[in-house]
Protein backbone atom coordinates (compact mmCIF):
# COMPACT_ATOMS: atom_id res chain seq x y z
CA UNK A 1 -97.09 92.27 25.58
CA UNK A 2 -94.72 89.81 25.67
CA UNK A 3 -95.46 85.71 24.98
CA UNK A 4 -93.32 83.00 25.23
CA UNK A 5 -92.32 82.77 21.54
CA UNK A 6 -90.93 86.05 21.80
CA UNK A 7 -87.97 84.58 23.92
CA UNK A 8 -86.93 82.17 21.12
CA UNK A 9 -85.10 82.26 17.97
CA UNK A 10 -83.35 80.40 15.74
CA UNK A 11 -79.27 80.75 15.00
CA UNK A 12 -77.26 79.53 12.30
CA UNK A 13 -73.93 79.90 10.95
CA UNK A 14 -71.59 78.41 8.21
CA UNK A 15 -68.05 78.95 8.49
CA UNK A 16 -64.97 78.62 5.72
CA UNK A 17 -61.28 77.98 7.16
CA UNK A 18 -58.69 79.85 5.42
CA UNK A 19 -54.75 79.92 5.80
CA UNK A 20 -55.36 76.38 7.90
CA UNK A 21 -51.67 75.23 7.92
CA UNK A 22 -51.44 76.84 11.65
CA UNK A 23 -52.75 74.33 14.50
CA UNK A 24 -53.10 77.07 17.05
CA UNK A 25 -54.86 79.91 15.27
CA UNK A 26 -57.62 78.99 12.47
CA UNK A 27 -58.99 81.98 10.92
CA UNK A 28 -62.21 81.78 9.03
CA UNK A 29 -65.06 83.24 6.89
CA UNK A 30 -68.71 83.59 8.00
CA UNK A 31 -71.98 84.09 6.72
CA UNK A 32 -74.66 83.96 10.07
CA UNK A 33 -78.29 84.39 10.14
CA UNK A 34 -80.09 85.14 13.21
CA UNK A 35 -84.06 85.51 13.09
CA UNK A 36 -86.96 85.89 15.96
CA UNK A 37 -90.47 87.36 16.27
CA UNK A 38 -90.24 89.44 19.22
CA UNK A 39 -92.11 93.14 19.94
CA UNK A 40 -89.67 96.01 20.96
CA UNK A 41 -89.97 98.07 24.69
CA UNK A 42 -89.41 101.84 23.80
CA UNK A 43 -88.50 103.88 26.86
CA UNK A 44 -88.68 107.69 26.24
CA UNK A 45 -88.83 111.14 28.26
CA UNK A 46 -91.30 114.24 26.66
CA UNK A 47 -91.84 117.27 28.26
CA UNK A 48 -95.34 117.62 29.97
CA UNK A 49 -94.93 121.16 32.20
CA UNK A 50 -92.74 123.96 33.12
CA UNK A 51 -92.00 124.35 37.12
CA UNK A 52 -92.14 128.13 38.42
CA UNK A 53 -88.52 128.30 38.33
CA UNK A 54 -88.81 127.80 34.24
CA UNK A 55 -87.13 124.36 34.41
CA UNK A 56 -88.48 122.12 31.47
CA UNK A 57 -90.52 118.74 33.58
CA UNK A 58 -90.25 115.85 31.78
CA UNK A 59 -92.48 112.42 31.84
CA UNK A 60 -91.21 109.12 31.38
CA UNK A 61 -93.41 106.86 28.77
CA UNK A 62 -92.94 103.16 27.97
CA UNK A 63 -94.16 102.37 24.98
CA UNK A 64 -94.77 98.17 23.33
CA UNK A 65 -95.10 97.85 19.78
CA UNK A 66 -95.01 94.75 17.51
CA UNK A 67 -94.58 92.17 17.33
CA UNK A 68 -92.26 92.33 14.24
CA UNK A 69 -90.17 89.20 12.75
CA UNK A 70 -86.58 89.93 13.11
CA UNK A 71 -83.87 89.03 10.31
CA UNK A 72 -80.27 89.90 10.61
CA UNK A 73 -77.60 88.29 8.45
CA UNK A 74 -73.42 89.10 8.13
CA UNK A 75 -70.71 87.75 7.01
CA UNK A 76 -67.17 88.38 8.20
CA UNK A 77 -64.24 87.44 9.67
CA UNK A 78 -63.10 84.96 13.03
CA UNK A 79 -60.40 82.90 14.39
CA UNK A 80 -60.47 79.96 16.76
CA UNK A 81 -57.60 79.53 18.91
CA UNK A 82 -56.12 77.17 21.39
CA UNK A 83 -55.08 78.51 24.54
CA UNK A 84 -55.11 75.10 26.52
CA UNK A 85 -55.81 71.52 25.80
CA UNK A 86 -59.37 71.52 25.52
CA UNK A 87 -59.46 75.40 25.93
CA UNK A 88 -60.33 77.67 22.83
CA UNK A 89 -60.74 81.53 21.71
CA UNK A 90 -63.32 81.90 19.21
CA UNK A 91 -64.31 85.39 18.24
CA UNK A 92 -65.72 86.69 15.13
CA UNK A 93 -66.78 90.42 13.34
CA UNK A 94 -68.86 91.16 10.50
CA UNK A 95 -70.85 93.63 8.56
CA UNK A 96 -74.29 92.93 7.39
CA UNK A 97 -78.12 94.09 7.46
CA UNK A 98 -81.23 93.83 9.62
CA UNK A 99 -84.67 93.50 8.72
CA UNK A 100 -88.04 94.26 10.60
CA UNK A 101 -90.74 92.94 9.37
CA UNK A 102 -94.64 93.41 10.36
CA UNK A 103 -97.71 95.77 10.94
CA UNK A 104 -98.40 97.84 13.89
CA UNK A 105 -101.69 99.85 13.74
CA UNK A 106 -100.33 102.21 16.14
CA UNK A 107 -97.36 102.98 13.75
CA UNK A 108 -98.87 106.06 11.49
CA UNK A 109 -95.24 106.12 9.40
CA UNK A 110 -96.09 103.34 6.34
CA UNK A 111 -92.73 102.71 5.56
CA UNK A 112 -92.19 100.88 8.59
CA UNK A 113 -95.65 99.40 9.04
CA UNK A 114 -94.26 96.74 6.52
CA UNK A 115 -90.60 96.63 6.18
CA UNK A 116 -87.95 98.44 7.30
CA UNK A 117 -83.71 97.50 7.38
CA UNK A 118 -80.58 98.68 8.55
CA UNK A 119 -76.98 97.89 8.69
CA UNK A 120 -75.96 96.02 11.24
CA UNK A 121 -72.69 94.90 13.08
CA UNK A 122 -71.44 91.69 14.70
CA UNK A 123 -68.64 91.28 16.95
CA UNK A 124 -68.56 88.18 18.97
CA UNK A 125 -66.30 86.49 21.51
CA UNK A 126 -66.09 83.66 23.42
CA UNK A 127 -64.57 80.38 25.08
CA UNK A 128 -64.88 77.11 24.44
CA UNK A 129 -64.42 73.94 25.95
CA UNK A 130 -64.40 70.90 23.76
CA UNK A 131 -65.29 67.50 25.43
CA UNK A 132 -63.52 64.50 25.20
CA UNK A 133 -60.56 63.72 23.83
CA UNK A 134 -58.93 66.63 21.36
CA UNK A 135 -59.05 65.40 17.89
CA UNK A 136 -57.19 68.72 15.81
């Protein structure tokens, strides 16, 4: 089950500005990491009867493994801009992979019981408010 580590992780990111003669819109490069130990909460429906009318019955099953250590890791593209004084638009999108890493006895597939990866996607946006004086 769950512990109170599993709601933490750590966050990083390191950014590049390109094209930066514009002081509205800054676009930049990205590489960002993202990493947690956390278990995973599998919901899924299997048939268990069939009713006299020959409709399939199915029974809901939640199902806790892990937990696993989480890496993920893209790089890609974003832009800040300022829409007011203090006021800005950051969003960013990148390609990258994922990686599970860990042992769960009641995994029977071996691959996995170790390490497993994906690709992954990341597509952020947000606002920001800067505090203080503006100093771009």
């Amino acid at each position: 089950m769950t512990q109170p580590i599993n709601y933490f992780g750590i966050s990083g990111f390191v950014n590049s500005h390109i094209f930066s003669n514009s002081k509205t819109i800054k676009p930049y490069i990205f590489y960002d990491l993202q990493a947690t130990y956390s278990g995973t909460r599998n919901r899924f429906f299997l048939p268990y009867d069939v009713a006299l009318d020959g409709t399939i019955l199915y029974k809901e099953h939640i199902q806790f493994w892990g937990p696993f250590t989480w890496v993920e890791q893209n790089i890609g593209f974003g832009f800040k801009a300022n829409l007011f004084d203090n006021l800005y638009l950051n969003q960013r999108m990148g390609l990258g992979s994922a990686f599970i890493l860990g042992y769960d006895k009641q995994l029977l597939d071996k691959y996995f019981n170790w390490f497993a990866w994906n690709f992954s996607t990341l597509f952020t946006i947000g606002l920001e408010y800067r505090l203080g004086s503006k100093t771009e």
